[in-house]
C-alpha atoms as a PDB file:
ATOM      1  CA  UNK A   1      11.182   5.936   2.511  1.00  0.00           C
ATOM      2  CA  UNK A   2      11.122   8.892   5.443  1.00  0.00           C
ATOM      3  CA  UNK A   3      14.163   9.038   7.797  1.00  0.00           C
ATOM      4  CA  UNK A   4      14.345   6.101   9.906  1.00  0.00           C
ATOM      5  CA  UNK A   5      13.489   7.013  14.011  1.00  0.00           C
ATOM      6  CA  UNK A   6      10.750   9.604  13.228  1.00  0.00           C
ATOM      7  CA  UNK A   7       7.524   9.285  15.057  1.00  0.00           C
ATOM      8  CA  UNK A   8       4.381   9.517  13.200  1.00  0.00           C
ATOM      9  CA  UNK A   9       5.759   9.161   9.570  1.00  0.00           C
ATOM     10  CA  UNK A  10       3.789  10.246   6.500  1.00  0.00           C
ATOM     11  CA  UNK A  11       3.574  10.450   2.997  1.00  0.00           C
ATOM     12  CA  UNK A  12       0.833  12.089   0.820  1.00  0.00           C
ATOM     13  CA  UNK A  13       0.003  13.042  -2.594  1.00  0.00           C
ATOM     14  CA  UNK A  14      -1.819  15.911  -4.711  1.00  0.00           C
ATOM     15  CA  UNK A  15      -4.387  13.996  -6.871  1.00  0.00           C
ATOM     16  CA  UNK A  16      -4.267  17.437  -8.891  1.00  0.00           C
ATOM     17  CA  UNK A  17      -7.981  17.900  -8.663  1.00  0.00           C
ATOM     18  CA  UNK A  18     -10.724  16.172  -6.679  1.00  0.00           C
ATOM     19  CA  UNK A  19     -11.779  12.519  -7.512  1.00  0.00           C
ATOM     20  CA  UNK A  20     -13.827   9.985  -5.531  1.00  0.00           C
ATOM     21  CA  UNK A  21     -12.088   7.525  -3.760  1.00  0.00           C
ATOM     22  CA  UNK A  22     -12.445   3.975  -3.630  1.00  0.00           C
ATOM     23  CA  UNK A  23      -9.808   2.750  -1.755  1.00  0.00           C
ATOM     24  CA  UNK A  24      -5.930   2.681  -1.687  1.00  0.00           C
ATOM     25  CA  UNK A  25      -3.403  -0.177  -2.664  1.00  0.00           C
ATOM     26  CA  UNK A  26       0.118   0.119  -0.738  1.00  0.00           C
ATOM     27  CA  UNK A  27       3.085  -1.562  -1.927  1.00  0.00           C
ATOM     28  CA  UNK A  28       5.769  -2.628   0.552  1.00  0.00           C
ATOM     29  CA  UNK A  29       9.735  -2.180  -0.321  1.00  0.00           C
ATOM     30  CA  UNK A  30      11.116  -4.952  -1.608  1.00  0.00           C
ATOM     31  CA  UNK A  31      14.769  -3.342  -1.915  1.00  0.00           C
ATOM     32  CA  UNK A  32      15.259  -2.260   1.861  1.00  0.00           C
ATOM     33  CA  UNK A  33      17.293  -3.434   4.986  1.00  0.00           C
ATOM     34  CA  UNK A  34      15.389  -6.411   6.541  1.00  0.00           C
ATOM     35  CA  UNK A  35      12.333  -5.279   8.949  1.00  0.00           C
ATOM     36  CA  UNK A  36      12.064  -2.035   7.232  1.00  0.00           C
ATOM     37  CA  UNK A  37       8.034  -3.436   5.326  1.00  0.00           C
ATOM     38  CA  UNK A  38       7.072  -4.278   8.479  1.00  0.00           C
ATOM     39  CA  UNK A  39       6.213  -0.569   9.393  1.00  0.00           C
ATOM     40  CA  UNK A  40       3.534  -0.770   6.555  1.00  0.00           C
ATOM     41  CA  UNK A  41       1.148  -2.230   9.874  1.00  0.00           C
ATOM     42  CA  UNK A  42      -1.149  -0.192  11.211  1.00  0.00           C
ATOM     43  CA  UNK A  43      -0.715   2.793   8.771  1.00  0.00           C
ATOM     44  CA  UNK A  44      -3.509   5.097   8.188  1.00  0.00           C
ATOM     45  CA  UNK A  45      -5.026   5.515   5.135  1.00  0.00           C
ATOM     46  CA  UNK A  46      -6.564   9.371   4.898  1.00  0.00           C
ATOM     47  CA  UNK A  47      -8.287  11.542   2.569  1.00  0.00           C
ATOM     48  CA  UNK A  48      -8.579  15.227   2.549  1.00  0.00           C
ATOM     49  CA  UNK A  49      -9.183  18.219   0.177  1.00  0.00           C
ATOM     50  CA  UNK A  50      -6.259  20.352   1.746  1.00  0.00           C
ATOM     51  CA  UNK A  51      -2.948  19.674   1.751  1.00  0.00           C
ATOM     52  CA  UNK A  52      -1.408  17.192   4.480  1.00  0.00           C
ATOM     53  CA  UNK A  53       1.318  19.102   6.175  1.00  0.00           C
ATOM     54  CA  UNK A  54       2.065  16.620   9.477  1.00  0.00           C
ATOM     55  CA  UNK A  55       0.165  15.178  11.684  1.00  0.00           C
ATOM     56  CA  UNK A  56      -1.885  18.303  12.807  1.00  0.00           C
ATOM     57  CA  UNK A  57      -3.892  17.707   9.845  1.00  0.00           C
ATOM     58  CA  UNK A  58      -5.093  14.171  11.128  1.00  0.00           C
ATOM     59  CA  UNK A  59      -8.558  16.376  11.974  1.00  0.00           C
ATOM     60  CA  UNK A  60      -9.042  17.795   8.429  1.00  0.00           C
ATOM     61  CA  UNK A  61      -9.101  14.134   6.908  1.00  0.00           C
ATOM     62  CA  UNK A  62     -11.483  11.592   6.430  1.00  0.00           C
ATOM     63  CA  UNK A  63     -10.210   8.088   6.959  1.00  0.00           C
ATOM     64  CA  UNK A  64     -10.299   5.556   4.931  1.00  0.00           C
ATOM     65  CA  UNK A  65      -8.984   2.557   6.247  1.00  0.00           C
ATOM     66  CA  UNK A  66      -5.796   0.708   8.059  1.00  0.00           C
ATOM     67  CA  UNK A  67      -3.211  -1.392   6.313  1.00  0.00           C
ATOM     68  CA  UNK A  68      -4.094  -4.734   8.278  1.00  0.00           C
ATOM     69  CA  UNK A  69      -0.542  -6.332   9.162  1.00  0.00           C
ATOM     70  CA  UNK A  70       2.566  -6.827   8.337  1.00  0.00           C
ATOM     71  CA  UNK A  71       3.577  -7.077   4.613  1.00  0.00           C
ATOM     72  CA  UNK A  72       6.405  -9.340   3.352  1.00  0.00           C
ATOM     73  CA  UNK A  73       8.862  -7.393   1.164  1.00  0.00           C
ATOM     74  CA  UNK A  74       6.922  -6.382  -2.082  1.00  0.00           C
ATOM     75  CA  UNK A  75       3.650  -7.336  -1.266  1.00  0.00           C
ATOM     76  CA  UNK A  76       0.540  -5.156  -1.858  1.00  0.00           C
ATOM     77  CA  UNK A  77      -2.551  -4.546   1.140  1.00  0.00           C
ATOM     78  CA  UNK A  78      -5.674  -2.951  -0.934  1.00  0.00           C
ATOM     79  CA  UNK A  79      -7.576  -0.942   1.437  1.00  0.00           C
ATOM     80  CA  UNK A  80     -10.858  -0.196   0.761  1.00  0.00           C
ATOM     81  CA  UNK A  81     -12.948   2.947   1.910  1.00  0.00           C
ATOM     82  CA  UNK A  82     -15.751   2.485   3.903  1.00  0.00           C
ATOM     83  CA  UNK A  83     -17.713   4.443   1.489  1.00  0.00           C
ATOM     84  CA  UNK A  84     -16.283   5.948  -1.846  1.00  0.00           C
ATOM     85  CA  UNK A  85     -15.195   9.676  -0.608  1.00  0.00           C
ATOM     86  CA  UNK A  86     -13.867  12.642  -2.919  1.00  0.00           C
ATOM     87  CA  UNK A  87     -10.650  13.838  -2.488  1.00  0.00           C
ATOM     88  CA  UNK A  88      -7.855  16.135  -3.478  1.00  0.00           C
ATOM     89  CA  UNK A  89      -5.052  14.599  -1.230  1.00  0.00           C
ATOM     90  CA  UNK A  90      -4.412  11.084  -0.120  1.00  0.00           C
ATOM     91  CA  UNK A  91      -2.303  10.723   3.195  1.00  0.00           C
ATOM     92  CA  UNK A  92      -0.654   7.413   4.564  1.00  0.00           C
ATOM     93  CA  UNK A  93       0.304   8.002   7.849  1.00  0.00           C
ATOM     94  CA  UNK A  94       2.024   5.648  10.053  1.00  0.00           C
ATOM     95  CA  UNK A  95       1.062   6.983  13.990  1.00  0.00           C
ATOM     96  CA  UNK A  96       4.126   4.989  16.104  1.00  0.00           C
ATOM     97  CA  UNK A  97       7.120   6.095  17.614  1.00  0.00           C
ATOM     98  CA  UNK A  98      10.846   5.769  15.761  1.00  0.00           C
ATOM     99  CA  UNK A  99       9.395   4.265  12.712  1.00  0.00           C
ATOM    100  CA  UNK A 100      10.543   4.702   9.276  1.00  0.00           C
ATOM    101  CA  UNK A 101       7.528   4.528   6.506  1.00  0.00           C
ATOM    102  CA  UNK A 102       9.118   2.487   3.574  1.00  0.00           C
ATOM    103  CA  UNK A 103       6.521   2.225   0.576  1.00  0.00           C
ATOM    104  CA  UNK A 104       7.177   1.388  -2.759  1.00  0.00           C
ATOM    105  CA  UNK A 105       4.371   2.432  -4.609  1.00  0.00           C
ATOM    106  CA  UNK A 106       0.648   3.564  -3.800  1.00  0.00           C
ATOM    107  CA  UNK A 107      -2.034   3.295  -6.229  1.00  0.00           C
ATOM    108  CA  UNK A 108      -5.454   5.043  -5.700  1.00  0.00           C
ATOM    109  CA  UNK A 109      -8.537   3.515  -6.835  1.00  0.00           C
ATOM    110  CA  UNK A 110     -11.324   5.932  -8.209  1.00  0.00           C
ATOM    111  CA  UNK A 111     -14.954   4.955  -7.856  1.00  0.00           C
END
C-alpha cells in the first residue's frame, strides 16, 4: 500500500526481461482500514519497456486497460489488453488526488 493522501499513486514491476502481455489481474486488500479497496477504481493499467519512475512516464507506456469499479475487500478485476503487447515493466497507476493505492497482489498474464 503507498502512503495514504498522495495524488497519482503507483506501483510497478520489472518483469526481468520482455514478455507479451495479455492482460493484468489486481487483487484488492483484504487486511486494510475500511474504504481503503475502493481506490482500486479507475486505476490504470500500463505497459512499458523502461522503467516507471512517476507519473512523467505516463507518455512512455502503452495502456492496457482500467480496473472497472470498486472492488470489495479481496476481490480480483482481470483486465485484459486491448491487444497482447510486449513488455518489460507493468505500471498500475491510480491518477486521483489524496488516494492511497492498496493492492494485494497483481498477477500478469502472458500471451
Amino acid at each position: 500500500m503507498t502512503k495514504p493522501g498522495l495524488s497519482n499513486a503507483w506501483w510497478t514491476v520489472d518483469l526481468g526481461s520482455v514478455v507479451t502481455v495479455a492482460g493484468v489481474v489486481v487483487k484488492a486488500r483484504s487486511d486494510c482500514a475500511q474504504g481503503c479497496f475502493t481506490d482500486l477504481a479507475g486505476a490504470q493499467i500500463l505497459l512499458g519497456s523502461e522503467p516507471w519512475t512517476s507519473a512523467a512516464s505516463l507518455p512512455a507506456f502503452t495502456p492496457c486497460g482500467v480496473v472497472p469499479s470498486k472492488l470489495v475487500p479481496g476481490a480480483r478485476a482481470a483486465v485484459t489488453c486491448a491487444a497482447p503487447t510486449p513488455a518489460r515493466y507493468v505500471a498500475v497507476y491510480l491518477p486521483k488526488a489524496a488516494t492511497a493505492l492498496a493492492l494485494c497482489e497483481v498477477d500478469v498474464v502472458t500471451a
